[in-house]
N, C-alpha and C. Protein backbone atom coordinates (compact mmCIF):
# COMPACT_ATOMS: atom_id res chain seq x y z
N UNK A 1 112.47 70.14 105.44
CA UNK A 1 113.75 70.25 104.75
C UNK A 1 114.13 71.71 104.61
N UNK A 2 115.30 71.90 104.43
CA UNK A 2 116.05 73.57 104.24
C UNK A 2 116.04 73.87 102.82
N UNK A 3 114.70 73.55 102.24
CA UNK A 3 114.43 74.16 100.74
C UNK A 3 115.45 73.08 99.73
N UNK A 4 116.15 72.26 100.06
CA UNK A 4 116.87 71.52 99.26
C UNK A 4 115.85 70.53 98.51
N UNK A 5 116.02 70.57 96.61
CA UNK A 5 115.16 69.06 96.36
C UNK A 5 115.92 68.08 95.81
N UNK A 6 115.96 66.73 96.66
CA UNK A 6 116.33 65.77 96.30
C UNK A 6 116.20 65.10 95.03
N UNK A 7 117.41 64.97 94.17
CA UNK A 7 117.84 64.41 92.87
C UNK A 7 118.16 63.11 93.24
N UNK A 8 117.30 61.70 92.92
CA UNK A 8 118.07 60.16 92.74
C UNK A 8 119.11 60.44 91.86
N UNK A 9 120.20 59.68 92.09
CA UNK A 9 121.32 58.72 91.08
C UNK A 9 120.59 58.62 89.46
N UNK A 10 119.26 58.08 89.51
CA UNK A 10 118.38 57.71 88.55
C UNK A 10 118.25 58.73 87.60
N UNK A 11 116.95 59.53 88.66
CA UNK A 11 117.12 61.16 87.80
C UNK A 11 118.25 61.76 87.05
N UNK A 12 119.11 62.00 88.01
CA UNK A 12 120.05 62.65 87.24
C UNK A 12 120.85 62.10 85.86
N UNK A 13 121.23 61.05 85.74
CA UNK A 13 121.85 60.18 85.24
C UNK A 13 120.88 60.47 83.81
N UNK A 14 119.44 60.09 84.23
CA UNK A 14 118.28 60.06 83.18
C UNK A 14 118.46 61.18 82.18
N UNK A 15 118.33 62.74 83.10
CA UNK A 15 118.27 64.05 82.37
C UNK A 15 119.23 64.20 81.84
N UNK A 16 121.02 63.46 81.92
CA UNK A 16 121.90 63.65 80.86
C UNK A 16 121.53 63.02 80.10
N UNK A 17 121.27 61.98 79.38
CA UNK A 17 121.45 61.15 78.67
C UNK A 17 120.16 62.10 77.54
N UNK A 18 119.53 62.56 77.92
CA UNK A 18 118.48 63.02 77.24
C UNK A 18 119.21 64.66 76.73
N UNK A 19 120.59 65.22 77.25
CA UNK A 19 120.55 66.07 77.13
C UNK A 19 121.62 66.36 75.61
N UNK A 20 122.12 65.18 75.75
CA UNK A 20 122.64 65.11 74.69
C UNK A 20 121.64 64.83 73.30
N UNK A 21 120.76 64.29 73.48
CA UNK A 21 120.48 64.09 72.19
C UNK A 21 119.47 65.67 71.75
N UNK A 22 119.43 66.45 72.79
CA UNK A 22 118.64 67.94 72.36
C UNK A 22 119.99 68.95 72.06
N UNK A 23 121.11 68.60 71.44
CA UNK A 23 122.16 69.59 71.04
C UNK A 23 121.49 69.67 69.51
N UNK A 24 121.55 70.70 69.00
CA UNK A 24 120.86 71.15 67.81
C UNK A 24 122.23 69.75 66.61
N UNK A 25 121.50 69.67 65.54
CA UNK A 25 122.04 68.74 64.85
C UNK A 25 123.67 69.47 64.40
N UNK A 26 123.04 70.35 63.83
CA UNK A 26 124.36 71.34 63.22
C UNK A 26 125.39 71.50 64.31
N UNK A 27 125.51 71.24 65.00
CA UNK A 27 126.76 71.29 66.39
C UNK A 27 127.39 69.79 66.11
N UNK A 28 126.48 69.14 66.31
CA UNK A 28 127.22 67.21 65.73
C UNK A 28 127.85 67.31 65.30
N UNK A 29 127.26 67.55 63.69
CA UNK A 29 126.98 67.36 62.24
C UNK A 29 128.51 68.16 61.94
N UNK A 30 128.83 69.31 62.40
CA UNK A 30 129.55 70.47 61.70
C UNK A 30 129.06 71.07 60.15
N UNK A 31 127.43 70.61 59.70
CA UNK A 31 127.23 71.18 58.24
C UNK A 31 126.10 71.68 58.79
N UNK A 32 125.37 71.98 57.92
CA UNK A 32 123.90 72.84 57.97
C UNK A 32 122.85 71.65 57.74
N UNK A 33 122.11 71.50 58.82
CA UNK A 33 120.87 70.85 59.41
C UNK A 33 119.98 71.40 59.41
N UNK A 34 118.86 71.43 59.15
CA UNK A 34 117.22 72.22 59.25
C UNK A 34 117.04 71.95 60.60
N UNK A 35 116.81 72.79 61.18
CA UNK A 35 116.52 72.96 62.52
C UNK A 35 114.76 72.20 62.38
N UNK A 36 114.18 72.28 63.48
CA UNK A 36 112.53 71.16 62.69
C UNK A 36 111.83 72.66 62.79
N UNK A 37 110.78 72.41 61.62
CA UNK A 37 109.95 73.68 61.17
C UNK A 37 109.14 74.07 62.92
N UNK A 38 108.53 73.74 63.55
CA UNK A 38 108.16 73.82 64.93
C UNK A 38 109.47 74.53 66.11
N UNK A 39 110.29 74.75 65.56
CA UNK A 39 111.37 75.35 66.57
C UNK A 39 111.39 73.97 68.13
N UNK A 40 111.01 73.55 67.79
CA UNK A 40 111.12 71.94 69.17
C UNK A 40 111.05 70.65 68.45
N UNK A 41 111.99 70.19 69.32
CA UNK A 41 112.05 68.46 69.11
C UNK A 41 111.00 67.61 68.98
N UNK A 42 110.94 67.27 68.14
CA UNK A 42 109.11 66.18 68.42
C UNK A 42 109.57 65.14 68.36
N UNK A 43 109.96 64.06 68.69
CA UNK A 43 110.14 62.63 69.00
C UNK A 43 109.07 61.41 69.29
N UNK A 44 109.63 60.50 68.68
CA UNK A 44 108.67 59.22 68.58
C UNK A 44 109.53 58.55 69.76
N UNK A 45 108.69 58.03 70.68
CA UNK A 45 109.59 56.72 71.37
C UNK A 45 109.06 55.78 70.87
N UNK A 46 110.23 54.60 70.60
CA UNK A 46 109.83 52.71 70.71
C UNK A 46 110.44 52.22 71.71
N UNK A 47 109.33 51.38 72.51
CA UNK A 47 110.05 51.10 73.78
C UNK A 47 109.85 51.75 75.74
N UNK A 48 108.48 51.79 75.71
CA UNK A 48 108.15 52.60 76.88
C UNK A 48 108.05 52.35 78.44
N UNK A 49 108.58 51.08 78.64
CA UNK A 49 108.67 50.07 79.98
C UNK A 49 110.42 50.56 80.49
N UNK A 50 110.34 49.88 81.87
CA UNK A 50 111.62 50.28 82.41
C UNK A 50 112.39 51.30 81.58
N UNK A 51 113.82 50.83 81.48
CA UNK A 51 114.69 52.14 81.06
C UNK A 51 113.95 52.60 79.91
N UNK A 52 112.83 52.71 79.24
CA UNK A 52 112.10 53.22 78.17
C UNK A 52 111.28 54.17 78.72
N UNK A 53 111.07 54.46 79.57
CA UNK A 53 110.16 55.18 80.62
C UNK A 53 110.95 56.13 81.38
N UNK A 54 112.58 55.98 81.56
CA UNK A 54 113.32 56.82 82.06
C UNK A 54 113.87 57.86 80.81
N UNK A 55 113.81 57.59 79.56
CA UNK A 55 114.32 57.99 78.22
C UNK A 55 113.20 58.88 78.03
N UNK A 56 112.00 58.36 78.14
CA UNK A 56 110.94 58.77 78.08
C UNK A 56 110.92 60.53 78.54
N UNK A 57 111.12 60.06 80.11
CA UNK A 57 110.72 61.01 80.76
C UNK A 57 112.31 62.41 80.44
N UNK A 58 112.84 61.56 80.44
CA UNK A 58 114.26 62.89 80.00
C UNK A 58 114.38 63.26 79.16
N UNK A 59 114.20 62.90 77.96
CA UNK A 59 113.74 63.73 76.30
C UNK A 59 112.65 64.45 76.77
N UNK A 60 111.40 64.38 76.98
CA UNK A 60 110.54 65.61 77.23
C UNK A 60 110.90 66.59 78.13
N UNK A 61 111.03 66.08 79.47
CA UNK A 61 111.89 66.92 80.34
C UNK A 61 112.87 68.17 79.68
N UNK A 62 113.84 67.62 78.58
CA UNK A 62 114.75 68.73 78.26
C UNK A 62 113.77 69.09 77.08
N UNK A 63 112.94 69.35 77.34
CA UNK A 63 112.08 69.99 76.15
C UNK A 63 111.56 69.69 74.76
N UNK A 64 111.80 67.83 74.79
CA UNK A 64 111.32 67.47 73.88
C UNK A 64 110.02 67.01 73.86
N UNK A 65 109.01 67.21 72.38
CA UNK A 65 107.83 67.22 72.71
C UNK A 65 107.19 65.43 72.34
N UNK A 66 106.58 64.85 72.91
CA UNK A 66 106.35 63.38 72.60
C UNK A 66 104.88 63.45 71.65
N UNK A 67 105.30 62.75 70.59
CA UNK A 67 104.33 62.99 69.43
C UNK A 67 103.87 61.54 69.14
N UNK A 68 104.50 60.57 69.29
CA UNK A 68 104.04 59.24 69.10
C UNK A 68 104.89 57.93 70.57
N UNK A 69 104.08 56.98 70.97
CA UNK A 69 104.80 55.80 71.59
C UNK A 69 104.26 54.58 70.91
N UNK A 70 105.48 53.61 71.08
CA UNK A 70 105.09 52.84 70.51
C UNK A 70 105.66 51.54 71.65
N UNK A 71 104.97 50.45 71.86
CA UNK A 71 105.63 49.31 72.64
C UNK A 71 104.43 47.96 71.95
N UNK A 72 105.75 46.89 71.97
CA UNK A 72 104.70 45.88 72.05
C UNK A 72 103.86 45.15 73.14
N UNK A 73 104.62 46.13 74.50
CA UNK A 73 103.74 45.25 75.57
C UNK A 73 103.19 46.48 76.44
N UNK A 74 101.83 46.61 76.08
CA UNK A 74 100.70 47.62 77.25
C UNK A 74 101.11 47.40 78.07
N UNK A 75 100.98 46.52 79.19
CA UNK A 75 101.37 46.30 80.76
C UNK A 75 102.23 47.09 80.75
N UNK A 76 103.68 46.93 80.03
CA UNK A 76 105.16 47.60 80.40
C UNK A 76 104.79 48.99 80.00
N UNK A 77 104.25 49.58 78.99
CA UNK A 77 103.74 50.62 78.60
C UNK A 77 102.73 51.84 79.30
N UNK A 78 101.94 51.06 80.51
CA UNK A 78 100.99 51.46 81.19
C UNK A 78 101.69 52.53 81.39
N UNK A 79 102.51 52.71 82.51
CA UNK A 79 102.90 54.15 82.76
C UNK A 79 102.74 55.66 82.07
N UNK A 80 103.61 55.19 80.76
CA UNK A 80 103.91 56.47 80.21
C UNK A 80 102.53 56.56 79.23
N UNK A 81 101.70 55.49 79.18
CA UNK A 81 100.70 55.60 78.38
C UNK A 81 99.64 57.07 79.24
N UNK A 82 99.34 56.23 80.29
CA UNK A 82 98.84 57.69 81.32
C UNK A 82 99.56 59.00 81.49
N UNK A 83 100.60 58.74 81.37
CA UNK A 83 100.80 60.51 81.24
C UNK A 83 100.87 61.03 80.13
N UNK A 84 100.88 60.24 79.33
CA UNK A 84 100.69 61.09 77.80
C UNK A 84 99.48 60.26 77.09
N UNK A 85 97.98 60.79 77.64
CA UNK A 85 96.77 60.28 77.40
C UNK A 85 96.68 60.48 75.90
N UNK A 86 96.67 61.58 75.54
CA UNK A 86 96.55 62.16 74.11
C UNK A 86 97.40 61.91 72.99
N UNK A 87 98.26 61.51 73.25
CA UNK A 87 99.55 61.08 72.56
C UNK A 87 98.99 59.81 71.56
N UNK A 88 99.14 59.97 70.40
CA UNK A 88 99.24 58.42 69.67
C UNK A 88 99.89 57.21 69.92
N UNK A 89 99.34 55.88 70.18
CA UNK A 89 100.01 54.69 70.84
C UNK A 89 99.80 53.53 69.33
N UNK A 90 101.28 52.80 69.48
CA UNK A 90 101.09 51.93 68.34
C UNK A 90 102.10 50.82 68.91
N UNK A 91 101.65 49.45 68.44
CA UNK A 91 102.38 48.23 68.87
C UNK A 91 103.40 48.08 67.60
N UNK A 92 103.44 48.59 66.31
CA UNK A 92 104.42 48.19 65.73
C UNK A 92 105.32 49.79 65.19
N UNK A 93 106.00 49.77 65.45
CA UNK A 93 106.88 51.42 65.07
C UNK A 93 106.93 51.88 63.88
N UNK A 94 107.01 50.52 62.94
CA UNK A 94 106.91 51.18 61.90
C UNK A 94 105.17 51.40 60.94
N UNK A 95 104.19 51.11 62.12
CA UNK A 95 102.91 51.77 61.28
C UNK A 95 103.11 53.35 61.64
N UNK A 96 103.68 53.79 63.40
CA UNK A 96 103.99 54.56 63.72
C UNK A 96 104.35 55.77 63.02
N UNK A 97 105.88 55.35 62.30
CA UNK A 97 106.81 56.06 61.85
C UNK A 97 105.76 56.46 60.26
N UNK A 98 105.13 55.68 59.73
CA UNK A 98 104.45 56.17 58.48
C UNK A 98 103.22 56.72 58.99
N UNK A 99 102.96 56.64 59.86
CA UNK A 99 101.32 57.50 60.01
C UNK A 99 101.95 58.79 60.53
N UNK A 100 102.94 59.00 61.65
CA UNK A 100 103.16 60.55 61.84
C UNK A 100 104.89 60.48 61.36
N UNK A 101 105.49 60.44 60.37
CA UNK A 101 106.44 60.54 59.04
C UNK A 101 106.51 62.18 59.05
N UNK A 102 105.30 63.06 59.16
CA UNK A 102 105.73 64.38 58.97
C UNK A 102 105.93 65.13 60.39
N UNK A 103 105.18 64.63 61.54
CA UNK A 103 105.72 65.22 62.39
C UNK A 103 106.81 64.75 63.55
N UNK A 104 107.37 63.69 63.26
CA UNK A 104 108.26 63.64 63.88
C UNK A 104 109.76 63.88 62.93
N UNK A 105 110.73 64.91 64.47
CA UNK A 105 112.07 64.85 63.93
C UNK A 105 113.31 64.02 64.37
N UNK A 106 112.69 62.97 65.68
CA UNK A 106 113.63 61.79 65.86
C UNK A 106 112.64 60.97 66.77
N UNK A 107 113.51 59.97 66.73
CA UNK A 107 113.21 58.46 67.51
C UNK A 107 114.42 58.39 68.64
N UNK A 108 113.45 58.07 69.84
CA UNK A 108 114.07 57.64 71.07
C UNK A 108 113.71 55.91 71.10
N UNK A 109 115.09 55.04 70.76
CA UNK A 109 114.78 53.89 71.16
C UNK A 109 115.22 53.18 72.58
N UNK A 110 114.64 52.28 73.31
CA UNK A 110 115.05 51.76 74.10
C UNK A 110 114.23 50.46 74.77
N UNK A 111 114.71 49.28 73.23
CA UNK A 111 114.04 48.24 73.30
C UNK A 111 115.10 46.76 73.56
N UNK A 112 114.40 45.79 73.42
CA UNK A 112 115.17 44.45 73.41
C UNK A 112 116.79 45.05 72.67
N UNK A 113 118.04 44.26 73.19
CA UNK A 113 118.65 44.88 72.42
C UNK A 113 118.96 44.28 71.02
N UNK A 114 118.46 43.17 70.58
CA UNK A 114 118.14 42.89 69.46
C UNK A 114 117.42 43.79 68.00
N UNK A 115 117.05 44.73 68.55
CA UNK A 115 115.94 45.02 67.69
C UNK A 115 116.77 46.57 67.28
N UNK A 116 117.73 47.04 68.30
CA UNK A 116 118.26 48.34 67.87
C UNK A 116 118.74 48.68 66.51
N UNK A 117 119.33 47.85 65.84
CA UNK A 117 120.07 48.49 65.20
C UNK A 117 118.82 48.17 63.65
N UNK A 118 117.65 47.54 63.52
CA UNK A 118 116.69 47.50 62.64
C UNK A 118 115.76 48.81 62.68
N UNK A 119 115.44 49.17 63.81
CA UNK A 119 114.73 50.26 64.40
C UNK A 119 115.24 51.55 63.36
N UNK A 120 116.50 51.56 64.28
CA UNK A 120 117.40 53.00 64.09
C UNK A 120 117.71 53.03 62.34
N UNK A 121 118.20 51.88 61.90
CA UNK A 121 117.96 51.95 60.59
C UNK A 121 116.67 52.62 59.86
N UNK A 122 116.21 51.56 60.07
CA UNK A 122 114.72 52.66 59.58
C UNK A 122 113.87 53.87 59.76
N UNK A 123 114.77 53.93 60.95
CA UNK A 123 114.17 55.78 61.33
C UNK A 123 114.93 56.83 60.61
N UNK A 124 116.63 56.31 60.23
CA UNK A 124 117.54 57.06 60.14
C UNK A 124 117.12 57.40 58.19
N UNK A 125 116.73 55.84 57.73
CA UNK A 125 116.25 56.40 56.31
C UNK A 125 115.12 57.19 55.72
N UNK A 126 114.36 57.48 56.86
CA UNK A 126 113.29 58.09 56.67
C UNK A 126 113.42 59.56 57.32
N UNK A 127 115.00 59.67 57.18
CA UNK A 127 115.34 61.02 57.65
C UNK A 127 115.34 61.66 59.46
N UNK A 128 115.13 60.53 60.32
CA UNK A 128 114.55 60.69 61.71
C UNK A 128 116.29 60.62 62.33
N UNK A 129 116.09 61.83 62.91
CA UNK A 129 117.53 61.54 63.92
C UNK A 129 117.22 60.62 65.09
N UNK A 130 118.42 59.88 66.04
CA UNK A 130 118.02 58.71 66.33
C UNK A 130 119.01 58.51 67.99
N UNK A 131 117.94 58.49 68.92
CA UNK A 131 118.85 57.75 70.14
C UNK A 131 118.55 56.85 70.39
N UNK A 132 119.48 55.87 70.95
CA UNK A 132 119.66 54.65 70.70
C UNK A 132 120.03 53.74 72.44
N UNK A 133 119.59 53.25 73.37
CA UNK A 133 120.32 52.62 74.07
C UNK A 133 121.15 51.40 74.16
N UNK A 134 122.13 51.83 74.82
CA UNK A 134 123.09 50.68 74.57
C UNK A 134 122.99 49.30 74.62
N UNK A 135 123.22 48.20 74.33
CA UNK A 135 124.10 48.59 72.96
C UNK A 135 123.92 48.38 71.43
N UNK A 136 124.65 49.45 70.60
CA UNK A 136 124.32 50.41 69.81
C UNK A 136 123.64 48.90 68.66
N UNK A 137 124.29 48.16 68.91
CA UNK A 137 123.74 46.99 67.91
C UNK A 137 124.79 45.52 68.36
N UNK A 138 124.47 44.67 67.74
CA UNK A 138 124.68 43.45 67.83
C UNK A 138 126.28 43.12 67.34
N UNK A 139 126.37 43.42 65.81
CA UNK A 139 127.63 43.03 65.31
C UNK A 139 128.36 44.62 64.96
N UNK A 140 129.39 44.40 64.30
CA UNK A 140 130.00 45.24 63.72
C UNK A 140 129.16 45.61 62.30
N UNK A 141 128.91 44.79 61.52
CA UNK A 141 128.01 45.02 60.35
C UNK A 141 127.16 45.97 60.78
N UNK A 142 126.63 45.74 61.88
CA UNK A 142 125.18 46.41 61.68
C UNK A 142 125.57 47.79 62.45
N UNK A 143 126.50 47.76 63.04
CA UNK A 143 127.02 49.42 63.32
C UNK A 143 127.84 50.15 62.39
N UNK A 144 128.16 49.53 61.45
CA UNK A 144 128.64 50.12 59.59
C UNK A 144 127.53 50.17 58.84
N UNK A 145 126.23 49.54 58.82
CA UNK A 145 125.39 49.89 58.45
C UNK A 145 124.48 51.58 58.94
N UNK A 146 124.43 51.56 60.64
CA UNK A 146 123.81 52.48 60.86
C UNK A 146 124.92 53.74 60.87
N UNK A 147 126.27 54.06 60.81
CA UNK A 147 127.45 54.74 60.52
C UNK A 147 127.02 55.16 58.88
N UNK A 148 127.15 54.50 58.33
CA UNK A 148 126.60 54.81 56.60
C UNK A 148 125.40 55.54 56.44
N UNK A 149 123.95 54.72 57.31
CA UNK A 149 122.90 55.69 56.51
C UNK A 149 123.30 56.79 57.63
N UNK A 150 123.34 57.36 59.14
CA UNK A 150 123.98 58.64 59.83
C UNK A 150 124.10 59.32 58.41
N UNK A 151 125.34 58.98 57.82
CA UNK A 151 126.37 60.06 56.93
C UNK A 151 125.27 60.11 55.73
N UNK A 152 124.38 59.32 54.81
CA UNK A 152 123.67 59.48 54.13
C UNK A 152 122.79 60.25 54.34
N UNK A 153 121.75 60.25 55.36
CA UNK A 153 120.81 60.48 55.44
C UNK A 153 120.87 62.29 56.30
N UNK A 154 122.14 62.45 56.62
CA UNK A 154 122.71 63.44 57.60
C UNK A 154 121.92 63.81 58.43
N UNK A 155 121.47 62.52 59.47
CA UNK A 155 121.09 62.48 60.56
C UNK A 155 121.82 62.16 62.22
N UNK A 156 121.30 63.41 62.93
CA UNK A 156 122.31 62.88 64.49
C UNK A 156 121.79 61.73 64.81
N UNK A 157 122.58 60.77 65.54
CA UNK A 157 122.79 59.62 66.21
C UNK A 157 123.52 59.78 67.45
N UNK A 158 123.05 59.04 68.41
CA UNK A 158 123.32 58.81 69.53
C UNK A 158 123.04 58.00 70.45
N UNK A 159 124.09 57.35 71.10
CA UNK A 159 123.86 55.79 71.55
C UNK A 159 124.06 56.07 73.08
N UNK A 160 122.92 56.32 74.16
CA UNK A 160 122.88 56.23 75.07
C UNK A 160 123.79 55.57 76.16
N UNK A 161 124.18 56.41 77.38
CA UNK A 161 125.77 55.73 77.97
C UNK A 161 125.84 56.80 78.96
N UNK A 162 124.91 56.60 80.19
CA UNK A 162 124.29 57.81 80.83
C UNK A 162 126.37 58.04 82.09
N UNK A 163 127.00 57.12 81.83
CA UNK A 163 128.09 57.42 82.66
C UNK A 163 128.84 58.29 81.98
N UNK A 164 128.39 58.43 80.86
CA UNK A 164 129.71 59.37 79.82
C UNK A 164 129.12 60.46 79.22
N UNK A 165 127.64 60.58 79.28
CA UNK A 165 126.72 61.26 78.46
C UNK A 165 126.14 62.45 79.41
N UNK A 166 125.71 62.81 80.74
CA UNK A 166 125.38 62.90 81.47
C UNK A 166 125.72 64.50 82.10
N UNK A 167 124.47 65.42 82.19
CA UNK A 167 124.20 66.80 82.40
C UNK A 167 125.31 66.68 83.11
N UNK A 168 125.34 66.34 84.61
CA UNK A 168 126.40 66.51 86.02
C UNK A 168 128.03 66.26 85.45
N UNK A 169 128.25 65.55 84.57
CA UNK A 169 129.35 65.32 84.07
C UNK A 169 130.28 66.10 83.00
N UNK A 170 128.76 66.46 82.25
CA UNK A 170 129.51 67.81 81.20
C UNK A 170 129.73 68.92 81.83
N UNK A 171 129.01 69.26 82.76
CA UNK A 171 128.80 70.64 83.79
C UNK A 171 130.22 70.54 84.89
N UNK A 172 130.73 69.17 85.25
CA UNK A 172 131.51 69.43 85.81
C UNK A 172 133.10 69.41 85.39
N UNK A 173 132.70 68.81 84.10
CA UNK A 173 133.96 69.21 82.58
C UNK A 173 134.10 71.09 82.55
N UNK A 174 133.07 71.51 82.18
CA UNK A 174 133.19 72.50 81.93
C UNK A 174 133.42 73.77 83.34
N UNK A 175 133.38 73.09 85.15
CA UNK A 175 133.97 73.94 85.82
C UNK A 175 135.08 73.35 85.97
N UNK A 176 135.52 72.43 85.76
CA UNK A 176 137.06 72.17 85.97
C UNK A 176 138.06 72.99 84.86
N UNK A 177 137.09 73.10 83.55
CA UNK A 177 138.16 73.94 82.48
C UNK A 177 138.51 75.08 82.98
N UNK A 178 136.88 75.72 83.83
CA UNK A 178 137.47 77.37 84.28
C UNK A 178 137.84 77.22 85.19
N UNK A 179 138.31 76.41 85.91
CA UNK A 179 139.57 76.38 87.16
C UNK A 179 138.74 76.47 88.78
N UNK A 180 136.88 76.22 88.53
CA UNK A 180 136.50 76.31 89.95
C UNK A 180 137.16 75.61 90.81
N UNK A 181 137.65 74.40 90.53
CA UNK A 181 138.10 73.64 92.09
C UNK A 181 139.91 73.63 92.02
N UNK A 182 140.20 74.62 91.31
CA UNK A 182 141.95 75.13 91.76
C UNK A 182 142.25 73.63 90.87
N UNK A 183 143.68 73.77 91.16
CA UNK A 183 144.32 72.63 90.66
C UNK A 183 144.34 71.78 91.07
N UNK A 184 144.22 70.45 90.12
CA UNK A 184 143.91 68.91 90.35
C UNK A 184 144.90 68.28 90.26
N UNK A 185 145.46 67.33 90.83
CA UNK A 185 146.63 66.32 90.25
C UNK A 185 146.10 64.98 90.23
């Protein structure tokens, strides 16, 4: 090859979606957020099979550090279990979320989509900022529920949506503002 390295559809798509949720809170938020005492993201995933394994890999990738996983099914889990040997593994999230409570500063979910909007709740009250894959929850209730504790708990949220969310897409927002490709109609 002529030094070029090939990016899948997959990849790329993956590393936006992850890139949004590493914007410092206080940019969201517009108030004052504690940045996490560690100067880096430490994140819990629930959810480590298929697209849980692509979330996986793009939160650390943009420099987030993986401090806990959690899945109820090993098999689906195998993967990311091996690359993060050392890492703490737990089948229910929330023994998870209370055994490492101090070192994590968010939750990457990307489970049944049933289970989102219970998850994110409970991460969000225990102060954990929270990504979420789509979709964001079931009813309307339960996305006024997780809208409320957000604003309570003044934690970022973010609901995964790699067509709208996505490194290649903000990057190419931001050369169209400075006029690289001339005028568009």
């Amino acid at each position: 090859m002529n030094g070029q390295h090939h990016v899948s559809r997959r990849q790329f798509l993956n590393a936006g979606a992850a890139a949004g949720f590493m914007i410092p809170a206080s940019r969201v938020l517009g108030q004052a957020v504690a940045a996490p005492p560690s100067g880096q993201f430490r994140f819990a995933k629930v959810g480590c099979g298929g697209m849980g394994g692509g979330d996986l890999n793009s939160t650390a990738g943009a420099g987030g550090v993986v401090v806990g996983l959690c899945d109820t099914d090993a098999k689906k889990a195998e993967g990311a279990y091996k690359k993060y040997p050392d890492v703490p593994k737990f089948t229910d999230y929330r023994k998870m979320l209370d055994r490492l409570e101090k070192e994590i500063d968010g939750v990457v979910i990307s489970t049944p989509d049933h289970t989102h909007a219970c998850i994110a709740l409970d991460a969000m009250r225990r102060g954990k900022h929270v990504y979420v894959q789509k979709p964001l929850a079931r009813t309307y209730e339960e996305c006024r529920l997780m809208l409320d504790a957000a604003r309570k708990y003044k934690v970022v949220t973010q609901m995964g949506n790699q067509g709208h969310a996505g490194a290649g897409l903000i990057l190419w927002k931001k050369m169209m503002d400075a006029g690289a490709f001339g005028e568009i109609e």
